[in-house]
Protein backbone atom coordinates (compact mmCIF):
# COMPACT_ATOMS: atom_id res chain seq x y z
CA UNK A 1 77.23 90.79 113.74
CA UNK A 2 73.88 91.16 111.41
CA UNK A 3 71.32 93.31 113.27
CA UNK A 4 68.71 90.96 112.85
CA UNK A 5 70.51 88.07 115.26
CA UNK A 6 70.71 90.81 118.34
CA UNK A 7 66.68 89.74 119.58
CA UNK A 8 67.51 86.46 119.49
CA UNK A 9 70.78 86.33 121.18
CA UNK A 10 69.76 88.83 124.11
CA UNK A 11 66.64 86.26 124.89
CA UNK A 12 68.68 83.44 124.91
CA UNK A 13 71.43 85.54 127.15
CA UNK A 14 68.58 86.45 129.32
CA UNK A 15 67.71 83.36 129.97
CA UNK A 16 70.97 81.61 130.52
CA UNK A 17 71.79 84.48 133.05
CA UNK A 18 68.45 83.64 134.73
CA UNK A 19 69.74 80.18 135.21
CA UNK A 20 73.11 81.73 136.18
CA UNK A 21 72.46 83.93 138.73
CA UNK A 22 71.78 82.06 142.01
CA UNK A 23 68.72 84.11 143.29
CA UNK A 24 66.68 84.94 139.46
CA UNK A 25 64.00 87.63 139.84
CA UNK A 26 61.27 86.84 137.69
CA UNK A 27 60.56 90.42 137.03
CA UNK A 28 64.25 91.00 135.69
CA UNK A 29 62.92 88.94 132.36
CA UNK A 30 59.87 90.98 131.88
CA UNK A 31 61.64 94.15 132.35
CA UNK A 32 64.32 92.95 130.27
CA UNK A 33 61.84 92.34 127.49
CA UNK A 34 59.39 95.07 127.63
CA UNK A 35 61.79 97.32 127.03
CA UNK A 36 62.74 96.21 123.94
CA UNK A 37 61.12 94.79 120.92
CA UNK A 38 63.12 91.12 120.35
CA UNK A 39 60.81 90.05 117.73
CA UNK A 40 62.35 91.92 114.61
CA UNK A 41 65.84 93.23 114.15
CA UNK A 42 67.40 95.33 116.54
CA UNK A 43 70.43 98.17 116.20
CA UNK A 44 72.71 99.18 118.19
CA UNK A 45 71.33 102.25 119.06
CA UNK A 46 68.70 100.33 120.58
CA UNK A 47 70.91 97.92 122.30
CA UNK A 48 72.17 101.08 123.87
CA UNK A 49 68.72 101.31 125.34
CA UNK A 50 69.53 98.36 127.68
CA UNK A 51 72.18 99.89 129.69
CA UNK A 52 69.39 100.08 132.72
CA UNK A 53 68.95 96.70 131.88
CA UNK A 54 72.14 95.46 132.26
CA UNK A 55 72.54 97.53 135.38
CA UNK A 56 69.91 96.05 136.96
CA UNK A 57 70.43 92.52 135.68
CA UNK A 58 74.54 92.97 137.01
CA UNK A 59 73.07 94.17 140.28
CA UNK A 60 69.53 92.39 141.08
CA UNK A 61 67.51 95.41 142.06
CA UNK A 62 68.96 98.81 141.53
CA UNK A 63 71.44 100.01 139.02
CA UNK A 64 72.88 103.39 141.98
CA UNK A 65 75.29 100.88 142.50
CA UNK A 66 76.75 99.93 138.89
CA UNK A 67 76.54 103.89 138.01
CA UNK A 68 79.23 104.67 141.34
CA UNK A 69 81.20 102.57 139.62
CA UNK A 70 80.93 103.99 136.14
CA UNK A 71 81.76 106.94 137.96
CA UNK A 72 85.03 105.38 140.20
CA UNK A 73 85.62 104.31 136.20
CA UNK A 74 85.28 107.58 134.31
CA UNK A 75 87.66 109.43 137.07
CA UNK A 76 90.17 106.73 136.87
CA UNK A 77 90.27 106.12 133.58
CA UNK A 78 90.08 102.30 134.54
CA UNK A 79 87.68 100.09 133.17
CA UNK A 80 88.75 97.32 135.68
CA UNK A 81 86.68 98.28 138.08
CA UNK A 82 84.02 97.18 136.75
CA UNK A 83 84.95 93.31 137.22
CA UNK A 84 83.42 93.44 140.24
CA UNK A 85 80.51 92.63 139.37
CA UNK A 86 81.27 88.95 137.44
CA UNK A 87 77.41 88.85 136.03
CA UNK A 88 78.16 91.96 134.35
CA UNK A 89 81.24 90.81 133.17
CA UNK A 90 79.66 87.64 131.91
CA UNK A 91 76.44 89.60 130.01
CA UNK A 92 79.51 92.00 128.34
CA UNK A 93 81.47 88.80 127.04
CA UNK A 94 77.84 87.58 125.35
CA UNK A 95 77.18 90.97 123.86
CA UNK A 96 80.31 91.95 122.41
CA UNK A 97 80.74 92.10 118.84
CA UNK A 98 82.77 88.99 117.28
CA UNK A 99 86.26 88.28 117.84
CA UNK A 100 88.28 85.26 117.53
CA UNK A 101 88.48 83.17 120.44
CA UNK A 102 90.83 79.85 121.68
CA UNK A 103 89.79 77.28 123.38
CA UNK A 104 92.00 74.18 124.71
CA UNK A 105 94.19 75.60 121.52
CA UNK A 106 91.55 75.77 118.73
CA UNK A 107 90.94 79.32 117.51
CA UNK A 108 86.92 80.11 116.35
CA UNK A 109 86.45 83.31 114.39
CA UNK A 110 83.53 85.16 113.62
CA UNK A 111 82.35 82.74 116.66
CA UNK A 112 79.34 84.52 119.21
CA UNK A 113 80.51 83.86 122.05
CA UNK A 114 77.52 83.11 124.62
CA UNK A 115 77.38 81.72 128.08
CA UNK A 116 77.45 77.81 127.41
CA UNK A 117 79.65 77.53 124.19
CA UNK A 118 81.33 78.97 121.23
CA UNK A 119 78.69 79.02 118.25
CA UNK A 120 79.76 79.81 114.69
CA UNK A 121 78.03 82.81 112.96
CA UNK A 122 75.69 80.58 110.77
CA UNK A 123 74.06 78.58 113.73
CA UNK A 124 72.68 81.83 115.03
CA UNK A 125 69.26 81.80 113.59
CA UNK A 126 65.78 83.27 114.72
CA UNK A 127 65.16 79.91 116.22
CA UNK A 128 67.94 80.00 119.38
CA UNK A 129 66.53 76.87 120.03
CA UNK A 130 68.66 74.91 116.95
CA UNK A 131 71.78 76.46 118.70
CA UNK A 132 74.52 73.87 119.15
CA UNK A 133 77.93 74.68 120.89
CA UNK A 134 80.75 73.81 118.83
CA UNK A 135 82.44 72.48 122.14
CA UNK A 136 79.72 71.11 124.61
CA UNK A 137 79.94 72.96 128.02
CA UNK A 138 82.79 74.94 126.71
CA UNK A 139 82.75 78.48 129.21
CA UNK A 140 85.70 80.40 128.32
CA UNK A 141 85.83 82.66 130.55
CA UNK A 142 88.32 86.30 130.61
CA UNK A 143 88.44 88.13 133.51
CA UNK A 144 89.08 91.69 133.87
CA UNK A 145 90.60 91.91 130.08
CA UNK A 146 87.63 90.60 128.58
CA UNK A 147 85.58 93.18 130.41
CA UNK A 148 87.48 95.94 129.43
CA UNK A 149 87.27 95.01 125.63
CA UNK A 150 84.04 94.20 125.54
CA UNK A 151 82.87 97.21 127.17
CA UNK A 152 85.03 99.53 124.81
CA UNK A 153 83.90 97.43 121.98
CA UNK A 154 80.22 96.86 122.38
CA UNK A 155 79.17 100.38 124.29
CA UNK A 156 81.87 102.52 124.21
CA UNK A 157 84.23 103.81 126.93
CA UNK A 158 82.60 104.84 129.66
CA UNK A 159 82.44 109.01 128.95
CA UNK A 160 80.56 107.39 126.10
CA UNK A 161 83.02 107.91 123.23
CA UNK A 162 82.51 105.08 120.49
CA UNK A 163 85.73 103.61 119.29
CA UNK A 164 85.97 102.81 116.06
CA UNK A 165 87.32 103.93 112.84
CA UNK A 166 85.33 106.72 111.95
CA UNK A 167 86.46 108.48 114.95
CA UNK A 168 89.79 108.55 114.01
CA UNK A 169 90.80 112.48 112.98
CA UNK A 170 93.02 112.52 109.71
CA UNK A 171 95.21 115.46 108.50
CA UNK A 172 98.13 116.77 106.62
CA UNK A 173 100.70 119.03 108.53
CA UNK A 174 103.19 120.90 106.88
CA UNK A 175 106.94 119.56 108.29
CA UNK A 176 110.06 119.61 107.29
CA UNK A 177 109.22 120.31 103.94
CA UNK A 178 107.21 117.72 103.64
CA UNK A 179 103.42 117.14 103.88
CA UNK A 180 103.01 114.63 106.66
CA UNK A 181 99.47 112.90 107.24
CA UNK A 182 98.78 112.07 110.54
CA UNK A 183 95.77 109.74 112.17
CA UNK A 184 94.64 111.55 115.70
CA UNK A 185 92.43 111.06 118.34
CA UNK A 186 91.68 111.47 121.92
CA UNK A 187 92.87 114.65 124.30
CA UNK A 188 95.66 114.20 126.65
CA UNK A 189 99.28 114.15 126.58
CA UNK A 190 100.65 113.04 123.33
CA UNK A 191 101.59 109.84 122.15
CA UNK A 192 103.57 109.59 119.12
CA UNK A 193 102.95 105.45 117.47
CA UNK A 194 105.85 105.36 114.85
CA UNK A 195 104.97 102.65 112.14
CA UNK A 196 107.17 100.13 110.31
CA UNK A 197 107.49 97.88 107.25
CA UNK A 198 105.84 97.59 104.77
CA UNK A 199 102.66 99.41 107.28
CA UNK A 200 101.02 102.81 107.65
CA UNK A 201 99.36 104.76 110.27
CA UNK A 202 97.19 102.26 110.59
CA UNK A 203 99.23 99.58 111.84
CA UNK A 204 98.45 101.30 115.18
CA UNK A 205 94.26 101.19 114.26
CA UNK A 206 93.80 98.96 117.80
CA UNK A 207 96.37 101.19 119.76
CA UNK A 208 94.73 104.56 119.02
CA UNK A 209 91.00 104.38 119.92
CA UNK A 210 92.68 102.37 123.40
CA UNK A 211 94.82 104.85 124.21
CA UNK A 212 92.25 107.70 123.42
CA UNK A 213 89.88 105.89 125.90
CA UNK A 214 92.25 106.02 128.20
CA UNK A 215 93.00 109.88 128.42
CA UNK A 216 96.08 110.72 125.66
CA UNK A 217 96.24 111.99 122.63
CA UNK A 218 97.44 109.22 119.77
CA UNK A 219 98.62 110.86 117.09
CA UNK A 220 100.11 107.67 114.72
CA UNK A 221 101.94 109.39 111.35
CA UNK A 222 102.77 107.98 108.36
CA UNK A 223 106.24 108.28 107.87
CA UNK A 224 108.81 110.04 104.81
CA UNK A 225 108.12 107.84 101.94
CA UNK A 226 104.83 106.53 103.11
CA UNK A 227 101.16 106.38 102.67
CA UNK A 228 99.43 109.90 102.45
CA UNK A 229 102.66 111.59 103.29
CA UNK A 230 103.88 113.74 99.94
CA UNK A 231 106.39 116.07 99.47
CA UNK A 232 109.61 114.14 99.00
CA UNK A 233 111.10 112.89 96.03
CA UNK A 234 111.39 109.28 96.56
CA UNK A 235 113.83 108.75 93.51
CA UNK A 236 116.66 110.47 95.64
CA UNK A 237 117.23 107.59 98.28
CA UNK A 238 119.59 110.05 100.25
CA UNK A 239 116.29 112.35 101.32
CA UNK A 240 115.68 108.95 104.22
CA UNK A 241 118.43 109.07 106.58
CA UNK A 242 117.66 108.93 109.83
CA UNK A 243 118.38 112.23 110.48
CA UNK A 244 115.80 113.37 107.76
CA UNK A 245 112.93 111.46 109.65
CA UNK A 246 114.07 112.15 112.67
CA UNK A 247 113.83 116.13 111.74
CA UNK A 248 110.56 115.45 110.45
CA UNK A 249 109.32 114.26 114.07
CA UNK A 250 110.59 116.93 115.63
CA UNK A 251 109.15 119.50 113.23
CA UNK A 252 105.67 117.28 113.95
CA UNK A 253 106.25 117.44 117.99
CA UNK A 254 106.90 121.53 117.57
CA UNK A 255 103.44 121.87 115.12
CA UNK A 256 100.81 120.35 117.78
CA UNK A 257 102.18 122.90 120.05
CA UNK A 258 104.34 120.00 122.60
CA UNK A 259 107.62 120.02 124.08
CA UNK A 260 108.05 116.28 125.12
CA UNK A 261 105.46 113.17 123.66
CA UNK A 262 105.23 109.59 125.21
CA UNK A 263 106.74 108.26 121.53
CA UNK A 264 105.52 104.28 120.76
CA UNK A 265 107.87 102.35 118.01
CA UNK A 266 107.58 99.65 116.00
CA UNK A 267 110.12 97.79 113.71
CA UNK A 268 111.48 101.14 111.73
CA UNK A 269 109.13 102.86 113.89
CA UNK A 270 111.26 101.42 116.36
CA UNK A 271 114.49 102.64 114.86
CA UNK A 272 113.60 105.92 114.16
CA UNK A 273 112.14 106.80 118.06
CA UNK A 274 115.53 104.98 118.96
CA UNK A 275 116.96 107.61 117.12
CA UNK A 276 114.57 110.48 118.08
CA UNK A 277 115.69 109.79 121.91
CA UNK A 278 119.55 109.50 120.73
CA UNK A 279 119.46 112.96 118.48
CA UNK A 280 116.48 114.64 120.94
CA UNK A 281 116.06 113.36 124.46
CA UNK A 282 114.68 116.35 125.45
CA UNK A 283 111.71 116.05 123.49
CA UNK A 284 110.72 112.84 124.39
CA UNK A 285 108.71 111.68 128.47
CA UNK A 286 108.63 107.86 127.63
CA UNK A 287 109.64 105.44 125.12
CA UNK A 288 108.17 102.02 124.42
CA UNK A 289 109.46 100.80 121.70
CA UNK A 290 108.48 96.58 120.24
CA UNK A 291 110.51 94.82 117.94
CA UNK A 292 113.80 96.10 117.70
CA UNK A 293 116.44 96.76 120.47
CA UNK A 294 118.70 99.36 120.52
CA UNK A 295 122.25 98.77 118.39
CA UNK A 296 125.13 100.55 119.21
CA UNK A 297 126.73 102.33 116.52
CA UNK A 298 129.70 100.02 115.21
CA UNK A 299 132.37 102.31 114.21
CA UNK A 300 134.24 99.79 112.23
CA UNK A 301 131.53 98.38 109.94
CA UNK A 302 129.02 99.60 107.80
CA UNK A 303 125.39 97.85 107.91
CA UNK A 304 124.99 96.80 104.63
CA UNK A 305 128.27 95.02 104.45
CA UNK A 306 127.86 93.56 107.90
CA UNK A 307 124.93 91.95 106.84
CA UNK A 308 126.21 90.82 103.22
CA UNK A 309 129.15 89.12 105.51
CA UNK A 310 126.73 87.52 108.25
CA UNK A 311 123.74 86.30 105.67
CA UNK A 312 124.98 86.43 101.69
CA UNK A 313 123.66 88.80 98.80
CA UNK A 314 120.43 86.91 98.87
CA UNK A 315 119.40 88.91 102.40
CA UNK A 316 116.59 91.28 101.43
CA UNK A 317 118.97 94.28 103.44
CA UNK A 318 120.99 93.48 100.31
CA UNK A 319 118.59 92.77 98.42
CA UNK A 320 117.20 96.09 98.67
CA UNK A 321 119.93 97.97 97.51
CA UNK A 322 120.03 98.52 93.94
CA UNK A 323 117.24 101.37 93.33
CA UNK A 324 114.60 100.06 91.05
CA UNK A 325 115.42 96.14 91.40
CA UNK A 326 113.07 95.44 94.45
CA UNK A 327 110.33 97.51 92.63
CA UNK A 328 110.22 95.79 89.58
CA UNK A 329 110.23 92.77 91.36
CA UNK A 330 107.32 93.50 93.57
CA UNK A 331 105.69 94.79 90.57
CA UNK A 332 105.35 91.59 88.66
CA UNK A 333 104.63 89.85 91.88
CA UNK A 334 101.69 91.85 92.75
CA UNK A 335 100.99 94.69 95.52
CA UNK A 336 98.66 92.72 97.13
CA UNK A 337 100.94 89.73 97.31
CA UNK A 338 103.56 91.18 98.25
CA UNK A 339 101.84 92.53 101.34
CA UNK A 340 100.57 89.38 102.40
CA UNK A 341 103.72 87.36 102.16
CA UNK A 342 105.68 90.25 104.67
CA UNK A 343 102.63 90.85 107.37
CA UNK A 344 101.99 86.81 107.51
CA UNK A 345 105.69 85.87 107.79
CA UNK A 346 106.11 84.01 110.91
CA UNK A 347 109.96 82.10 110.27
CA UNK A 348 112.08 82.87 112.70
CA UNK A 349 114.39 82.31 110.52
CA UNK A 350 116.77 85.83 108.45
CA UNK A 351 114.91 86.74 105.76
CA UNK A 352 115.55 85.95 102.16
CA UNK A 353 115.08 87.09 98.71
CA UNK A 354 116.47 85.40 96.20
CA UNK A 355 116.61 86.24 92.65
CA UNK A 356 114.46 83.67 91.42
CA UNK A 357 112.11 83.63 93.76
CA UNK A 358 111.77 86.50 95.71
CA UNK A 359 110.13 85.07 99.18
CA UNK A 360 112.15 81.98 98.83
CA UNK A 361 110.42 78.69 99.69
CA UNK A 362 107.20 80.37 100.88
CA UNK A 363 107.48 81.83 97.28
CA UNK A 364 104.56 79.71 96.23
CA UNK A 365 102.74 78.63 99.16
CA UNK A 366 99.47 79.58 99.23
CA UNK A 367 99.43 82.25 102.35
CA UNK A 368 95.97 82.45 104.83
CA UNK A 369 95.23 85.29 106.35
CA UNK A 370 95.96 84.62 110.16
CA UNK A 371 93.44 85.94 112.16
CA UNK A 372 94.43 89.32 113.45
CA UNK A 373 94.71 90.53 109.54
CA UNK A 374 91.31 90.75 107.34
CA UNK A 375 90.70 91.01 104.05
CA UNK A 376 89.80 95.02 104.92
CA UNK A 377 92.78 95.62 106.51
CA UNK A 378 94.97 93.85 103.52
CA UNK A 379 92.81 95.83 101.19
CA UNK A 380 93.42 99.12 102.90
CA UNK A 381 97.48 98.48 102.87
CA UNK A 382 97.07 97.42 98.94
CA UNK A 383 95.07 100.36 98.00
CA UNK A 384 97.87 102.77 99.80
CA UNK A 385 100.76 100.78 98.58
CA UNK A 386 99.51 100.77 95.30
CA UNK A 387 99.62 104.41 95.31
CA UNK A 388 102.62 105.99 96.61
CA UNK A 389 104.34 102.39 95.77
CA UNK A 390 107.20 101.07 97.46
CA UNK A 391 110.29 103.27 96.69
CA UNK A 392 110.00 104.96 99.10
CA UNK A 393 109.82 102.65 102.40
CA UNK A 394 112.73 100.44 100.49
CA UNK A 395 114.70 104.13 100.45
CA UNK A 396 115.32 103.62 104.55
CA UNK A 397 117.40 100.69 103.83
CA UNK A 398 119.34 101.98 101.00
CA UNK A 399 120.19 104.97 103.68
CA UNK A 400 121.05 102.38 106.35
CA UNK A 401 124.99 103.00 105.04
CA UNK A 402 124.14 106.46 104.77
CA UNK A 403 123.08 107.31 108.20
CA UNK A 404 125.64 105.69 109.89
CA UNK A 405 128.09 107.95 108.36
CA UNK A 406 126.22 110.74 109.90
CA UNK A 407 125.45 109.13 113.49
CA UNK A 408 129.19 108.83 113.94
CA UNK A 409 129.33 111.83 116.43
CA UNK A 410 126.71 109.51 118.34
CA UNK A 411 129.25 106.84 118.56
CA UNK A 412 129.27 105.24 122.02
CA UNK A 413 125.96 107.67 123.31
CA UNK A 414 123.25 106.08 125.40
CA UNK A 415 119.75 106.37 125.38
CA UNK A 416 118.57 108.95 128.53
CA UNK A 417 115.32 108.32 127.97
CA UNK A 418 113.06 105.88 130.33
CA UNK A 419 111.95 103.06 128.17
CA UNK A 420 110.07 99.84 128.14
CA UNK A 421 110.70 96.78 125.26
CA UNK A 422 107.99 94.71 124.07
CA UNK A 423 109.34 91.45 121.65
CA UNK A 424 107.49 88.25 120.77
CA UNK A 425 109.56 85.17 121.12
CA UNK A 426 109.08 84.05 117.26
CA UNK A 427 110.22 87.26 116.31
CA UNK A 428 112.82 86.83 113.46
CA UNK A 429 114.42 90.47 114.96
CA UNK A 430 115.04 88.92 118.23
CA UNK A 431 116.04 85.24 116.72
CA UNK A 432 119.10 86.89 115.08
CA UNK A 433 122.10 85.30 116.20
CA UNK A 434 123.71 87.10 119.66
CA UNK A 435 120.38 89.49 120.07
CA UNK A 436 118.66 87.70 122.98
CA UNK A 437 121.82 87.50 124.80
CA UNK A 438 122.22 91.60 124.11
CA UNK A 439 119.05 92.33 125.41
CA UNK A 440 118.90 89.44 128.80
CA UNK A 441 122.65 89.43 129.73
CA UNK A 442 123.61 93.45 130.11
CA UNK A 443 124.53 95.02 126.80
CA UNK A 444 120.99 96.44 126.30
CA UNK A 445 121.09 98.00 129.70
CA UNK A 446 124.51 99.24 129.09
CA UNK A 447 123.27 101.64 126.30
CA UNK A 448 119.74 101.79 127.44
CA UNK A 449 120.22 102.80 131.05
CA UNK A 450 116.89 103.83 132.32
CA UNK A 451 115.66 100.49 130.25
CA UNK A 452 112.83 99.75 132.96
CA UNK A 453 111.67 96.60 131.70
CA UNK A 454 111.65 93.90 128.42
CA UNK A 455 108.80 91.86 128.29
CA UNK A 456 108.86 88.91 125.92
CA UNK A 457 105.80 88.22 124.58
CA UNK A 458 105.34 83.99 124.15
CA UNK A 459 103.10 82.77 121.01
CA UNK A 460 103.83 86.63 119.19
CA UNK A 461 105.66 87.32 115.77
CA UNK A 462 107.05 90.58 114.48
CA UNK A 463 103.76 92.39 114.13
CA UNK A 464 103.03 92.62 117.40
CA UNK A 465 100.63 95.72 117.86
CA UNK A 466 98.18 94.19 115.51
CA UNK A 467 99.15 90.55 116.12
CA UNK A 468 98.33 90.78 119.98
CA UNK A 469 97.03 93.93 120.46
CA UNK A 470 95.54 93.96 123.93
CA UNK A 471 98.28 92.47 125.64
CA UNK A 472 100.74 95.11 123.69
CA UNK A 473 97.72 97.51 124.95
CA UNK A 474 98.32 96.75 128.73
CA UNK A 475 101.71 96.85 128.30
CA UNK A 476 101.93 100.53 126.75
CA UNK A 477 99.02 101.89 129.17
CA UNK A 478 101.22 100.22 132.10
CA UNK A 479 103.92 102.35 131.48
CA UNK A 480 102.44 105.60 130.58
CA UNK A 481 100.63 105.70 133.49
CA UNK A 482 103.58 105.92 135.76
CA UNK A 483 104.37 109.33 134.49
């Protein structure tokens, strides 16, 4: 949000809570605005300032009350608490930065939201008085999630720590023989976020500054092949078994000095902590993995030619194959491109390439940006992509036949590791043919004993952790915090 609309939008909060707030102190407005100087454009250091404001506005007359529960909140680590106080919650909602929004099933983003109505960014003008809500007497109103984004978002946690990007610690350990870059923050036991494809690190950007707030460690890699990790020679496809990755965890876990890590997986991400808990249960508390469930090794058939008998040559597992053929293809399609058809496909449908036209019939259809992706983040996954290339993330898959050779002394094994499964119904993992009735009717729970819960996520795709990320949020801190 543009400084210069902050003055503005606090008077115009002020008075709406006035009008809210069924006994309205006169003195709360003057107090409110001789403290701060709403006639030219205001930072957020200054908005910072108001946080005896607000604590008097939540609570009438005395903020001792809202700090014992920023207190109860800090020794908790739960921002929840602080729903009690619903004026509070409703002055956090009107302050915090812009997100999209639904209402009665239309989505505004880069709306303010404010205490009457959704307004779009370019009605939000010096003169608050030309405000018009998009949807008249539209109050949208979130409860205790709302409050605990908006507080994280617009002020902070509540030991103060900003969350954003810059606080995110980057650096390049030495494992395996590779150099592996990891993305860190927070203090607390560890939580290993294992990415997928075609992502980074940063796939987990919404999961790390949450899970920092809320006492742990993230520490989100990027993977063999991948981003800023170097080291191995991407035009031997045999150097990405699972077994190599795997190692290259386990090297990671020993490095920061851990025994056992909470470990968080998403598609391949997902694979490879399925694997990590097969190969190492003892160096892993928790799993929650999103995406992908568990497959059993099949003794009798190899991946690749399981899939070339269930979907045709045209599947992109089979696709993917031939070394070079996928890369040239991507090439003359365009990084960028490329990257936008994958992390906006939403079929639920098996996914195709054929040869002359590698996304099939979304091959030329014009792709929008959903919501949950920006321009940034697209840009930051082009300008990595564009570096290390792809070789290397298409090298898992042309190991798929590979590693199963070498998992076959883990034919039959379960996984001893407690675990929680997060999958969006319009998945295309979980639409394959046979894999809901896996995971609802036994056979997950048959290899996946201490499997403590699936949730099925309604409305989500295959990106998940970025698509919905503070329901996935909940859903991770839910389960850490039983251990």
């Amino acid at each position: 949000m543009p400084e210069d609309v902050y003055g503005p939008i606090i008077l115009m909060i002020t008075v709406n809570i006035l009008s809210y707030t069924a006994n309205p102190l006169p003195q709360h407005f003057h107090f409110f605005t001789s403290r701060l100087d709403c006639t030219g454009p205001m930072s957020i250091s200054a908005l910072m300032k108001c946080t005896p404001v607000i604590r008097q506005l939540a609570y009438g007359s005395t903020a001792d009350a809202f700090d014992e529960y920023l207190q109860m909140a800090g020794a908790n680590q739960d921002i929840n608490v602080l729903d009690n106080s619903p004026l509070f919650d409703d002055l956090l909602d009107d302050l915090a930065p812009s997100v999209p929004y639904v209402v009665n099933g239309v989505e505004y983003r880069n709306g303010y939201y404010l205490t009457d109505g959704i307004y779009q960014s370019g009605q939000v003008s010096s003169n608050h008085s030309r405000l018009q809500p998009i949807r008249s007497k539209t109050y949208f109103k979130q409860r205790q999630e709302s409050a605990r984004k908006d507080v994280e978002r617009a002020f902070g946690v509540v030991q103060g720590q900003k969350q954003n990007m810059e606080d995110i610690d980057h650096k390049t350990i030495k494992v395996n023989g590779i150099n592996m870059h990891i993305a860190e923050m927070g203090q607390g036991p560890v939580v290993l976020l294992l990415h997928g494809f075609p992502e980074l690190w940063y796939s987990w950007r919404h999961q790390i500054p949450y899970l920092a707030s809320h006492g742990y460690h993230a520490i989100a890699p990027d993977l063999r092949g991948y981003g800023d990790t170097t080291g191995v020679a991407t035009s031997d496809h045999t150097k990405f078994t699972t077994l190599h990755v795997v190692g290259d965890l386990v090297a990671l876990i020993d490095a920061i000095g851990e025994d056992k890590v909470f470990v968080v997986g998403h598609d391949w991400g997902a694979i490879i902590a399925w694997k990590l808990c097969l190969f190492r249960p003892d160096k892993v508390k928790g799993l929650v993995n999103l995406s992908v469930r568990f497959s059993p090794r099949n003794p009798g058939n190899k991946v690749i030619e399981s899939f070339r008998h269930a979907y045709g040559d045209d599947h992109y597992f089979c696709r993917f194959q031939e070394p070079g053929k996928m890369e040239a293809v991507f090439a003359s399609y365009g990084t960028k491109n490329v990257l936008k058809k994958f992390l906006t496909y939403r079929d639920t449908a098996p996914f195709y390439f054929p040869k002359d036209k590698p996304f099939g019939d979304a091959n030329d259809t014009q792709v929008t940006l959903p919501s949950w992706l920006s321009e940034e983040d697209l840009d930051y996954y082009t300008k990595k992509y564009e570096k290390s290339g792809f070789t290397g993330p298409i090298n898992y898959y042309r190991c798929f036949d590979l590693s199963w050779e070498l998992e076959a002394p883990w034919t039959e094994a379960k996984i001893s590791v407690p675990t929680k499964f997060i999958v969006g119904d319009l998945d295309l993992v979980y639409c394959i043919p046979g894999v809901k009735e896996f995971i609802h009717n036994g056979g997950f729970k048959k290899y996946v004993p201490l499997l403590e819960e699936v949730v099925v996520v309604e409305g989500a795709a295959h990106f998940i952790n970025q698509e919905v990320p503070d329901k996935v949020n909940k859903h991770i801190h839910d389960f850490l915090n039983k251990f």
